[in-house]
Protein backbone atom coordinates (compact mmCIF):
# COMPACT_ATOMS: atom_id res chain seq x y z
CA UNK A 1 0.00 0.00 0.00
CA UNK A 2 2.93 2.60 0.79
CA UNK A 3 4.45 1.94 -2.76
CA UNK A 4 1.01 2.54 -4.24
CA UNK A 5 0.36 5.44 -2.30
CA UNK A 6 3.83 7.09 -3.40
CA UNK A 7 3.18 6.76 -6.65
CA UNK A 8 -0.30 8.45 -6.59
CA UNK A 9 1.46 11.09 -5.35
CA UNK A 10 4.04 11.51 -7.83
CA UNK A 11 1.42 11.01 -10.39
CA UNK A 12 -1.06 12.98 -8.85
CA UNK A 13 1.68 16.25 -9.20
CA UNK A 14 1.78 18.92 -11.17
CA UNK A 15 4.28 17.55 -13.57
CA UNK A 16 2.07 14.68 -14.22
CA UNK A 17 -0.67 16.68 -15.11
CA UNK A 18 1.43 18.79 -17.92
CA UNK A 19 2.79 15.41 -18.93
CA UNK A 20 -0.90 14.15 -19.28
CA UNK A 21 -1.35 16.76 -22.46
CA UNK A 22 1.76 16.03 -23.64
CA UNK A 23 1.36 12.62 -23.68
CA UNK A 24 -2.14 12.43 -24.62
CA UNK A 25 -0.93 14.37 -27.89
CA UNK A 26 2.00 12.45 -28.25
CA UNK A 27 -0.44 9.23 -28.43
CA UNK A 28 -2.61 10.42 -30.63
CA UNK A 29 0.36 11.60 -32.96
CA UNK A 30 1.80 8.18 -32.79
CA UNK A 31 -1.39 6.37 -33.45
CA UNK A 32 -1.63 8.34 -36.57
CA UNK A 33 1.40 7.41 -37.51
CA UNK A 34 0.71 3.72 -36.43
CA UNK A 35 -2.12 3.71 -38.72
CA UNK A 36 -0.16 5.26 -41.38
CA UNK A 37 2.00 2.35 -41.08
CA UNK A 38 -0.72 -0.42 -41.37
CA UNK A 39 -2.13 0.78 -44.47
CA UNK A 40 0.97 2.10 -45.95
CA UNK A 41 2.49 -1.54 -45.21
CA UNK A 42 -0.49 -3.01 -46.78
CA UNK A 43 -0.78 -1.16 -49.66
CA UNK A 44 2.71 -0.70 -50.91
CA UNK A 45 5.12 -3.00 -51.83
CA UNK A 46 8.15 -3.07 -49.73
CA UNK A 47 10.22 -1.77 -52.10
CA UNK A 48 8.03 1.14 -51.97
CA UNK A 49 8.25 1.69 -48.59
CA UNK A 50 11.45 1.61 -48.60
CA UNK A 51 11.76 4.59 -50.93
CA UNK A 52 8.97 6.34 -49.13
CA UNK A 53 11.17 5.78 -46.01
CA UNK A 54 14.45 7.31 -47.42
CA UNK A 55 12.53 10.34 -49.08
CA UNK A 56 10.73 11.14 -45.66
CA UNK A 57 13.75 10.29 -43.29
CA UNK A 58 16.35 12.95 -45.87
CA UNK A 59 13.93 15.36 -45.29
CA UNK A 60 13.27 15.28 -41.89
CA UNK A 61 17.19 15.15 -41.33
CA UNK A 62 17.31 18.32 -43.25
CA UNK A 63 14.37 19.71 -41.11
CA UNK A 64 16.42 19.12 -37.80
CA UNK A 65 19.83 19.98 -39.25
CA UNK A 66 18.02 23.66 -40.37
CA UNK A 67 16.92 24.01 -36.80
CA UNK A 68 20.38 24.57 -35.51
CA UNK A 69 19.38 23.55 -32.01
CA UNK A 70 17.40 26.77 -31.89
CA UNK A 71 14.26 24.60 -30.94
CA UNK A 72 16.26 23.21 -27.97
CA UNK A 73 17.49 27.08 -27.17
CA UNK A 74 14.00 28.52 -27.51
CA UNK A 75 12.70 25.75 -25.03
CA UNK A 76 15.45 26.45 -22.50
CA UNK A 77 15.16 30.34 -22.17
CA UNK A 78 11.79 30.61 -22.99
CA UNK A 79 11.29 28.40 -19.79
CA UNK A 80 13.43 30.68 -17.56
CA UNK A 81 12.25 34.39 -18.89
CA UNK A 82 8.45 33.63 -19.27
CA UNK A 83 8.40 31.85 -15.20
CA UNK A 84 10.57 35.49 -14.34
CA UNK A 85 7.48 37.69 -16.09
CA UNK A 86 10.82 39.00 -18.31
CA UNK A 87 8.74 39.12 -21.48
CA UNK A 88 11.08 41.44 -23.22
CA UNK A 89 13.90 39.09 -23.48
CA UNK A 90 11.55 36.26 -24.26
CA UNK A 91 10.23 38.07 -27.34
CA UNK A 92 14.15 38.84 -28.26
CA UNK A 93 14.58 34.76 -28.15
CA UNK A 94 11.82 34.72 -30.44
CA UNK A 95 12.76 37.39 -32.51
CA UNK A 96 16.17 36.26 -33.31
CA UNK A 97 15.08 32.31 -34.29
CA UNK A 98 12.60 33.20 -36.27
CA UNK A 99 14.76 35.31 -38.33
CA UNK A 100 17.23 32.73 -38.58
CA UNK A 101 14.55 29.72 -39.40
CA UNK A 102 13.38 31.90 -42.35
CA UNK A 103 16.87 32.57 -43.60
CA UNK A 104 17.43 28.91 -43.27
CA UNK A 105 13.95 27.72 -45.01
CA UNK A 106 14.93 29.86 -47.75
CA UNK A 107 18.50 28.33 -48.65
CA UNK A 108 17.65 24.80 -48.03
CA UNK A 109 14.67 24.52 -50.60
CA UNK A 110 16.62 26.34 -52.97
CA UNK A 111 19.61 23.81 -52.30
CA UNK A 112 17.04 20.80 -52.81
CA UNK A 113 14.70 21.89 -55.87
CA UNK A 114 18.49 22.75 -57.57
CA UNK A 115 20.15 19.70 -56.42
CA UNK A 116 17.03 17.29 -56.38
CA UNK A 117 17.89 15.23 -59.78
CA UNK A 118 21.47 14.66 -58.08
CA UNK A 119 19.55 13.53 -55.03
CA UNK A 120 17.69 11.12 -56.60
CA UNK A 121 20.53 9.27 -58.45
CA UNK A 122 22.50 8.99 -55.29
CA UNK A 123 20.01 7.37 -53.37
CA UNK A 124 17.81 5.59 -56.23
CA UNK A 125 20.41 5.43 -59.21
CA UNK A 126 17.71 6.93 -61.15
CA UNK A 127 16.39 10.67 -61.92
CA UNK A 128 12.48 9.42 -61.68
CA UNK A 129 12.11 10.14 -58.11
CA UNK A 130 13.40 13.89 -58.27
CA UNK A 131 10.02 15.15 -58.63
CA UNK A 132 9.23 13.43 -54.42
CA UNK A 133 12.36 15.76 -53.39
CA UNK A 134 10.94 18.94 -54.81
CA UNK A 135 7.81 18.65 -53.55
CA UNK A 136 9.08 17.59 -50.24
CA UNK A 137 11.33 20.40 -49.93
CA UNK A 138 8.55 22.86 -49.63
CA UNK A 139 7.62 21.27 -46.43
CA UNK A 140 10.66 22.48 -44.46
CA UNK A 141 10.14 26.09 -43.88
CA UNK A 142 6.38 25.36 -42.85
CA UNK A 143 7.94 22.42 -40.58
CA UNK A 144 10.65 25.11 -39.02
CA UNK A 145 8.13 27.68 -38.02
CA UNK A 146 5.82 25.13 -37.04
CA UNK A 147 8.07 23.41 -34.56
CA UNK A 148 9.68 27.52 -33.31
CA UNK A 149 5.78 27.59 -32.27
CA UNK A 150 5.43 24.64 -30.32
CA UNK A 151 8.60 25.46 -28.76
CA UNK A 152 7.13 28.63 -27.48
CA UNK A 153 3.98 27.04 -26.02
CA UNK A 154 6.37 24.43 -24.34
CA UNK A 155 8.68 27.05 -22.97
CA UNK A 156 5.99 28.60 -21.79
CA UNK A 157 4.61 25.68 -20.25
CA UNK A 158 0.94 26.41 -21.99
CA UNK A 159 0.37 22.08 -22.58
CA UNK A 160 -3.10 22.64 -23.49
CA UNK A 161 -2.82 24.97 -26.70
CA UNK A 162 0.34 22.77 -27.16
CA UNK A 163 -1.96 19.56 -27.13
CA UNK A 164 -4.30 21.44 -29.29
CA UNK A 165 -1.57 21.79 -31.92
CA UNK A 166 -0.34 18.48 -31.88
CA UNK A 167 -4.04 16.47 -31.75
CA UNK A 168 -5.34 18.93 -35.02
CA UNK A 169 -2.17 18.65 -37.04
CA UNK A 170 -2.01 14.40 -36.49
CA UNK A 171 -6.28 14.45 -37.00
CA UNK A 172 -6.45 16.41 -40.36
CA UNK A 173 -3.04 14.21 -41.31
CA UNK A 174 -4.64 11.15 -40.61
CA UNK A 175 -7.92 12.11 -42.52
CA UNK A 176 -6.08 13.11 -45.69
CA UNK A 177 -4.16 9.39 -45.78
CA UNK A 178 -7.58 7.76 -45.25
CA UNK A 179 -8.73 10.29 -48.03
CA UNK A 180 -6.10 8.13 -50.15
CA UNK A 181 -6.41 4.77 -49.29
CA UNK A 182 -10.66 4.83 -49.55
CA UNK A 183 -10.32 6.29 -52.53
CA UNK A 184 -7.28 4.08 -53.91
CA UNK A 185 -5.06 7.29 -54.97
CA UNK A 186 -2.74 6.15 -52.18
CA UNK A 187 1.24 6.13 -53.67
CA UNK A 188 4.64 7.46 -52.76
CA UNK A 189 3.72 10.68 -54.49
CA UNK A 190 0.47 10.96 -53.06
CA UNK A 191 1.73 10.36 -49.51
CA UNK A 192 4.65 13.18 -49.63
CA UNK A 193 1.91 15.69 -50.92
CA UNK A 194 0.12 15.07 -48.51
CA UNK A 195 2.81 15.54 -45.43
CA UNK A 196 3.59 18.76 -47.10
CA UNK A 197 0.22 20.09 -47.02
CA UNK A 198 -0.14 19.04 -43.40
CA UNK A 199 2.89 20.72 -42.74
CA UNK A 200 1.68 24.10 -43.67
CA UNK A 201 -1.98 23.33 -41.55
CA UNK A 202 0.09 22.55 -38.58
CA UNK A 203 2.19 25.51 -39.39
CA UNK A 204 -1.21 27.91 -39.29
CA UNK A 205 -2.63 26.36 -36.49
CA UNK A 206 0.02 26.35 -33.99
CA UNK A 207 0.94 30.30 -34.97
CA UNK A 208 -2.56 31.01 -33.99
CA UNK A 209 -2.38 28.99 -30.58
CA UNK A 210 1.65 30.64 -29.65
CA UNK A 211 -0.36 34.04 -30.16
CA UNK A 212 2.49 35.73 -31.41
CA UNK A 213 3.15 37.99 -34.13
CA UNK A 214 5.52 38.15 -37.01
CA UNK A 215 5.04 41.89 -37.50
CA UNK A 216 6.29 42.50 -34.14
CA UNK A 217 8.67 40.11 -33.66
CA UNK A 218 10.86 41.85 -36.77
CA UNK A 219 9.99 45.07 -35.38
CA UNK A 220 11.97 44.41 -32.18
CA UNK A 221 15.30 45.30 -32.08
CA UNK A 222 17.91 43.33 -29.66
CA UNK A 223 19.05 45.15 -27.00
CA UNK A 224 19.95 42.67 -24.14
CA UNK A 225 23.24 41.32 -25.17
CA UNK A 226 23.42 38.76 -22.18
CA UNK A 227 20.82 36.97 -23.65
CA UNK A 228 21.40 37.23 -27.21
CA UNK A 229 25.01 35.56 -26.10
CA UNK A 230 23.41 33.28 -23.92
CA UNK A 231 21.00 32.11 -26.81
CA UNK A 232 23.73 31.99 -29.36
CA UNK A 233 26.19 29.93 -27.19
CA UNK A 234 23.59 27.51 -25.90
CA UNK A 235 22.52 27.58 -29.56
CA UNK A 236 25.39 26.54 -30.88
CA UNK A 237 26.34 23.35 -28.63
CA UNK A 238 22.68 22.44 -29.48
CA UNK A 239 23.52 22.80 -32.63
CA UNK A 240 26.77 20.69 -32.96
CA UNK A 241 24.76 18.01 -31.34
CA UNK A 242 21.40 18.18 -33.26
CA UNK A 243 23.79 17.49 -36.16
CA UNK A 244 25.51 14.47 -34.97
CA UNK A 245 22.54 13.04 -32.95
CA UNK A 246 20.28 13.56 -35.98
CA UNK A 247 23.13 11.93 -38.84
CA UNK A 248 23.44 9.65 -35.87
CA UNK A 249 19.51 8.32 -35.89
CA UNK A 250 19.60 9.07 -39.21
CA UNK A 251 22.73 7.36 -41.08
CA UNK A 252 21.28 3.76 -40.78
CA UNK A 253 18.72 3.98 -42.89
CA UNK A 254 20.89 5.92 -45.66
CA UNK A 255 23.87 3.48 -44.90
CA UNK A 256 21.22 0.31 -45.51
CA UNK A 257 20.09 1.63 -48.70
CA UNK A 258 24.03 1.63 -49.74
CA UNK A 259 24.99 -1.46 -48.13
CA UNK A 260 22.00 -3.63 -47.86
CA UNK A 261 18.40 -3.03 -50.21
CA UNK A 262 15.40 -1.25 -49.96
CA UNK A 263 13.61 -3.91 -48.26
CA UNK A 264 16.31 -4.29 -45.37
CA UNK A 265 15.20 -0.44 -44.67
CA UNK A 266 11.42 -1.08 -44.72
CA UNK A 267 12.81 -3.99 -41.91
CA UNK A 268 14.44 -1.92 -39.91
CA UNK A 269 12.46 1.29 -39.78
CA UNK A 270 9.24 -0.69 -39.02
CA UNK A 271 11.26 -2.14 -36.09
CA UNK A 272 12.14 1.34 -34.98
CA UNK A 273 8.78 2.38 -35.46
CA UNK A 274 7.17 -0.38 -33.07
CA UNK A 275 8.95 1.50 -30.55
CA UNK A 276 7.58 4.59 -30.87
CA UNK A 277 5.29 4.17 -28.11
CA UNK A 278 7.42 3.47 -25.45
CA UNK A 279 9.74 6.71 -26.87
CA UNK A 280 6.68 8.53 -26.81
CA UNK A 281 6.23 8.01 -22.98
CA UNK A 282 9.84 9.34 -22.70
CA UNK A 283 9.82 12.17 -24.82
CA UNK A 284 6.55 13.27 -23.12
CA UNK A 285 8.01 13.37 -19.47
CA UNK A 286 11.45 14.90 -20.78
CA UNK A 287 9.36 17.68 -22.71
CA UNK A 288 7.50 18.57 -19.12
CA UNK A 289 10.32 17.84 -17.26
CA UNK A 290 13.18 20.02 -18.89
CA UNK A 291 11.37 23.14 -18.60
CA UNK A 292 10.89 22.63 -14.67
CA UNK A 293 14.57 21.88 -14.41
CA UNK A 294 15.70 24.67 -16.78
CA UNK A 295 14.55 27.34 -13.59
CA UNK A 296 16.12 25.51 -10.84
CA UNK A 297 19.07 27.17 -9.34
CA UNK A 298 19.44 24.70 -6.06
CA UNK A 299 21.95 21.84 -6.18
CA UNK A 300 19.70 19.69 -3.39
CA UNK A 301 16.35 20.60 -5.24
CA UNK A 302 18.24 19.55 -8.63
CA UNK A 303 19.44 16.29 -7.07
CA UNK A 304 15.50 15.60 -5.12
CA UNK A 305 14.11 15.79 -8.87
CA UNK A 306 16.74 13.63 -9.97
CA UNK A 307 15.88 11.00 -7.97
CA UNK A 308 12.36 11.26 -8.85
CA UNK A 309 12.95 10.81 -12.40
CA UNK A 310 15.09 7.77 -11.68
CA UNK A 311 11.68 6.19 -10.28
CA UNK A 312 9.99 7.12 -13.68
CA UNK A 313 12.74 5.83 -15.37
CA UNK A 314 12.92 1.95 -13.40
CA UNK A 315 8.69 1.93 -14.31
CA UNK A 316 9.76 2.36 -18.26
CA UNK A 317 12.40 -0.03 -18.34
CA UNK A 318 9.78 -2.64 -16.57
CA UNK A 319 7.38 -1.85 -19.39
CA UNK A 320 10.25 -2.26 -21.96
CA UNK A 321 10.97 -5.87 -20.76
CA UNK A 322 7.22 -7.08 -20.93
CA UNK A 323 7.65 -5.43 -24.52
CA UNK A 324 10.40 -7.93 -25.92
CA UNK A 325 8.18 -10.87 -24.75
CA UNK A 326 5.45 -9.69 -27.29
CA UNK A 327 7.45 -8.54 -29.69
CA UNK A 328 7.73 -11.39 -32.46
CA UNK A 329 3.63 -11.97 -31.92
CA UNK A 330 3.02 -8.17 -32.15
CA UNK A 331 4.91 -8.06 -35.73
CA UNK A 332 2.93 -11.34 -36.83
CA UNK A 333 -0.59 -10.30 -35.94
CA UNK A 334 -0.24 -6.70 -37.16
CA UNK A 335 1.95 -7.24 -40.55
CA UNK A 336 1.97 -11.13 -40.91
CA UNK A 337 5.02 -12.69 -42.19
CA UNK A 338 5.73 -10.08 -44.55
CA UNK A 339 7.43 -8.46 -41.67
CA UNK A 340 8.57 -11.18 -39.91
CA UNK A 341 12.30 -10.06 -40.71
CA UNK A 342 11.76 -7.10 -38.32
CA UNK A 343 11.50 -9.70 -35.53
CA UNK A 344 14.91 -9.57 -34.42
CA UNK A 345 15.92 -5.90 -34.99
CA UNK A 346 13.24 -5.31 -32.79
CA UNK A 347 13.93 -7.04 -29.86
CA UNK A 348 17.65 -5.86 -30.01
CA UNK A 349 16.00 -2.08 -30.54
CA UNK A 350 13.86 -2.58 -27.36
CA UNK A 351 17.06 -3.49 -25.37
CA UNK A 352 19.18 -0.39 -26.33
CA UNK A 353 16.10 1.77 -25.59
CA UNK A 354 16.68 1.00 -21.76
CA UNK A 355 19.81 1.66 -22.04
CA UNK A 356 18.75 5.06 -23.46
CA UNK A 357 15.59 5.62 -21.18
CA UNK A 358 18.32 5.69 -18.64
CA UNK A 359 20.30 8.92 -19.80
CA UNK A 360 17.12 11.12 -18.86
CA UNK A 361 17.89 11.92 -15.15
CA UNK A 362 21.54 12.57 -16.38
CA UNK A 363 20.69 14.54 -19.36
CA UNK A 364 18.05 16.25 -17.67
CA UNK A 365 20.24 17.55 -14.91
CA UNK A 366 22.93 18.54 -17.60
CA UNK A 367 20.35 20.61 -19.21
CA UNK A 368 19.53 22.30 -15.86
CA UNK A 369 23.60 23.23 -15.19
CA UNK A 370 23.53 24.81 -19.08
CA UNK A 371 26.10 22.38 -20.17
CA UNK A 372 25.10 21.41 -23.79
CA UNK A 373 28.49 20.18 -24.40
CA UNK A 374 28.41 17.02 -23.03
CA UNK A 375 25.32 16.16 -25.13
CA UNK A 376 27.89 16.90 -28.28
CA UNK A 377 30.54 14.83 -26.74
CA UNK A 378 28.18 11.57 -26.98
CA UNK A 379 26.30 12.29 -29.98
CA UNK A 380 30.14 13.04 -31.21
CA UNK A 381 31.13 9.11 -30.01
CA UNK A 382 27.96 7.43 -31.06
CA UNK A 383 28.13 8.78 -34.70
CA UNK A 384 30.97 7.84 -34.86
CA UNK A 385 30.43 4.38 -33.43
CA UNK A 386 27.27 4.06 -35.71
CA UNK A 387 29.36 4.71 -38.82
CA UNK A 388 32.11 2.47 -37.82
CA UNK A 389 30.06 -0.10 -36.88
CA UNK A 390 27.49 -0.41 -39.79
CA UNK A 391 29.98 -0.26 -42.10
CA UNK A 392 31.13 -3.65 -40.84
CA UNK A 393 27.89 -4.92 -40.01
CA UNK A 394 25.31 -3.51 -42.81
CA UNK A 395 26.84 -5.62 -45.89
CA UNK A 396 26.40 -8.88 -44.05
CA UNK A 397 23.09 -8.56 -41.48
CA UNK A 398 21.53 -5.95 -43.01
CA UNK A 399 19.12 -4.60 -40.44
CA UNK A 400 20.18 -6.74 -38.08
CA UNK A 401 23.79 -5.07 -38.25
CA UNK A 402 21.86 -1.85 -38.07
CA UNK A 403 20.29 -2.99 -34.58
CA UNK A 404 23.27 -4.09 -33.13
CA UNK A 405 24.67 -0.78 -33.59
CA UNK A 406 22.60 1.21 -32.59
CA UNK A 407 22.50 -0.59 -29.02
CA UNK A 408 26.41 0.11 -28.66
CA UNK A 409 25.46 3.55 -29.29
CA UNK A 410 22.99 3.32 -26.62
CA UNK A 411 25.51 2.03 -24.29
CA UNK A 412 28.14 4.56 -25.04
CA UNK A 413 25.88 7.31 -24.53
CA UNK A 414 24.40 6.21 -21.26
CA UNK A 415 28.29 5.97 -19.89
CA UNK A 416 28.88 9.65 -21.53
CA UNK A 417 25.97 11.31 -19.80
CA UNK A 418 26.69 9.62 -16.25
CA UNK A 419 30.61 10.72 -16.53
CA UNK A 420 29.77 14.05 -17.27
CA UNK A 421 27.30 14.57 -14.74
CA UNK A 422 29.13 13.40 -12.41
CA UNK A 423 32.07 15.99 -13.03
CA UNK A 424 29.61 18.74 -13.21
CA UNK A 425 27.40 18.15 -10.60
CA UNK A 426 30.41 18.26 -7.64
CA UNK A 427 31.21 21.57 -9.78
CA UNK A 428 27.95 22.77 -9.33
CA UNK A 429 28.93 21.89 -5.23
């Protein structure tokens, strides 16, 4: 009865009930994509998939690489200025990404429309598919300012508009694919159109929901040069690790199209996406949590929440373990033997993913103590670990290879995060 009665109370908090919206959303987004999935899975041929995969995941990279950690920056300050009523600087942290997300939109469809035939041969040996980049590419500046939005609303701590955002984006997404697949228009082409034009909904509805506006954000003119240093250094460490975290995540599926086939990519990201759910509980309680830490300035009240989290964090790696037992009837009963060589990269996904779950007290403290570097330093060893490693692996096991990897990265990270906050936190002292 004590043990239950703890965790009522945890739950029964106020993080809980911000993580309740988040989470709520984040479900909903990943049961759209689960959907997705199913009747993409269905209705394509693997090879398909496959290229649908490596269209979508090149894009996406370039999404996050455009960001330059400013989402992570915007998140962090936001946080701390908005809780201290200094609105002022707040709008300046807004001011300034914004300005730099457009800039960046602007260069990076160029680069893609102009490039896009040269795309297409690298990855697909042919010029066919240049016509998925273009129309792709016009998706990234309404993802940017999309996601600056939802940063805000997060900083903020306002979970409600920010579930509003996420649940009307992933319903009008999800009624567009069904559009497709009811009325049998659903293809590769199809699909990306569709993502793009979702992308620019999202983008309108979560502007309206930040209530901000772009007329007076370029109208204000920096003047606090603490926290346009603050934003830019923060920014930049975020930076330096969005880009090796994301090529990180990212460089298995591009290294399995050069090493392996098509098919061995539709394996392996359907294995990565049967974990989604589990992330999703993750990502939901970091995306509360961070915030919270981001204003604490007391060593012992840092260290109280710490151990908290660790309690959150035994719970998920329970629920992670009664995952691998259904794994291989989970893949069956939902995709049938089609599938069934995502068996195996799954359950060696599920294992690294503890391993991971467990670098969120760490992490989460580092982010409190403003030391961004140490997130570089393993994102810096795991990519390199990744590449290393699925260059030996890839030709041979395919997306097997690909799992294996990616729990050494796991590993390394976890032993990255506790070093360095260990050496920090008796600096902090």
């Amino acid at each position: 009865m004590k043990i239950v009665d703890k965790l009522k109370s945890y739950l029964i908090g106020s993080v809980f009930r911000s993580m309740s919206f988040v989470l709520t959303a984040n479900i909903i987004s990943q049961l759209e994509s689960f959907i997705f999935v199913i009747i993409a899975t269905k209705t394509l041929s693997v090879e398909d998939y496959g290229i649908y995969t490596i269209v979508m995941t090149l894009i996406y990279t370039v999404i996050e690489l455009s960001d330059m950690g400013m989402n992570g920056a915007v998140i962090r300050f936001s946080s701390q200025y908005y809780s201290q009523n200094e609105y002022d600087k707040e709008l300046e942290i807004v001011n300034m990404a914004l300005k730099k997300k457009f800039r960046n939109s602007l260069i990076v469809i160029l680069a893609i429309i102009i490039f896009s035939k040269y795309i297409s041969i690298y990855f697909f040996s042919s010029t066919k598919y240049n016509l998925y980049f273009i129309i792709s590419a016009f998706g990234i500046g309404f993802s940017l300012v999309n996601s600056l939005n939802n940063s805000i609303l997060q900083g903020r701590r306002w979970y409600k508009k920010y579930f509003y955002s996420i649940v009307l984006s992933n319903l009008i997404l999800l009624i567009l694919i069904l559009m497709l697949y009811f009325t049998n228009t659903l293809s590769v082409i199809n699909i990306v159109a569709v993502n793009v034009a979702c992308l620019l909904i999202s983008m309108i509805i979560s502007y309206r929901l930040a209530n901000i506006s772009i007329v007076n954000v370029f109208r204000y003119k920096p003047f606090h040069l603490d926290v346009v240093k603050n934003f830019n250094s923060f920014g930049m460490w975020m930076l330096m690790w969005s880009i090796m975290s994301i090529m990180q995540s990212k460089v298995d599926v591009f290294m399995l199209s050069t090493y392996a086939s098509k098919e061995q990519v539709s394996y392996y990201d359907l294995a990565m996406k049967m974990t989604k759910p589990i992330l999703m509980i993750c990502s939901s309680y970091a995306q509360v949590l961070n915030p919270i830490l981001a204003t604490l300035t007391s060593k012992q009240h840092l260290k109280n929440n710490i151990n908290k989290i660790t309690k959150f964090v035994v719970f998920v790696t329970g629920i992670i373990l009664i995952s691998i037992v259904f794994a291989k009837p989970a893949i069956y009963l939902i995709f049938g033997n089609k599938y069934a060589n995502s068996i195996l990269p799954l359950d060696i996904i599920l294992v690294s993913i503890i391993f991971f779950v467990w670098t969120i007290p760490f992490n989460g403290a580092l982010y409190a103590m403003n030391k961004p570097y140490i997130f570089c330093i393993a994102a810096a060893v795991g990519l390199v670990t990744t590449i290393t490693f699925n260059v030996l692996l890839l030709p041979r096991y395919g997306a097997i290879g690909a799992s294996m990897t990616f729990l050494l990265a796991q590993i390394i990270g976890l032993v990255v995060s506790i070093i360095g906050y260990r050496i920090n936190i008796k600096k902090e002292g």
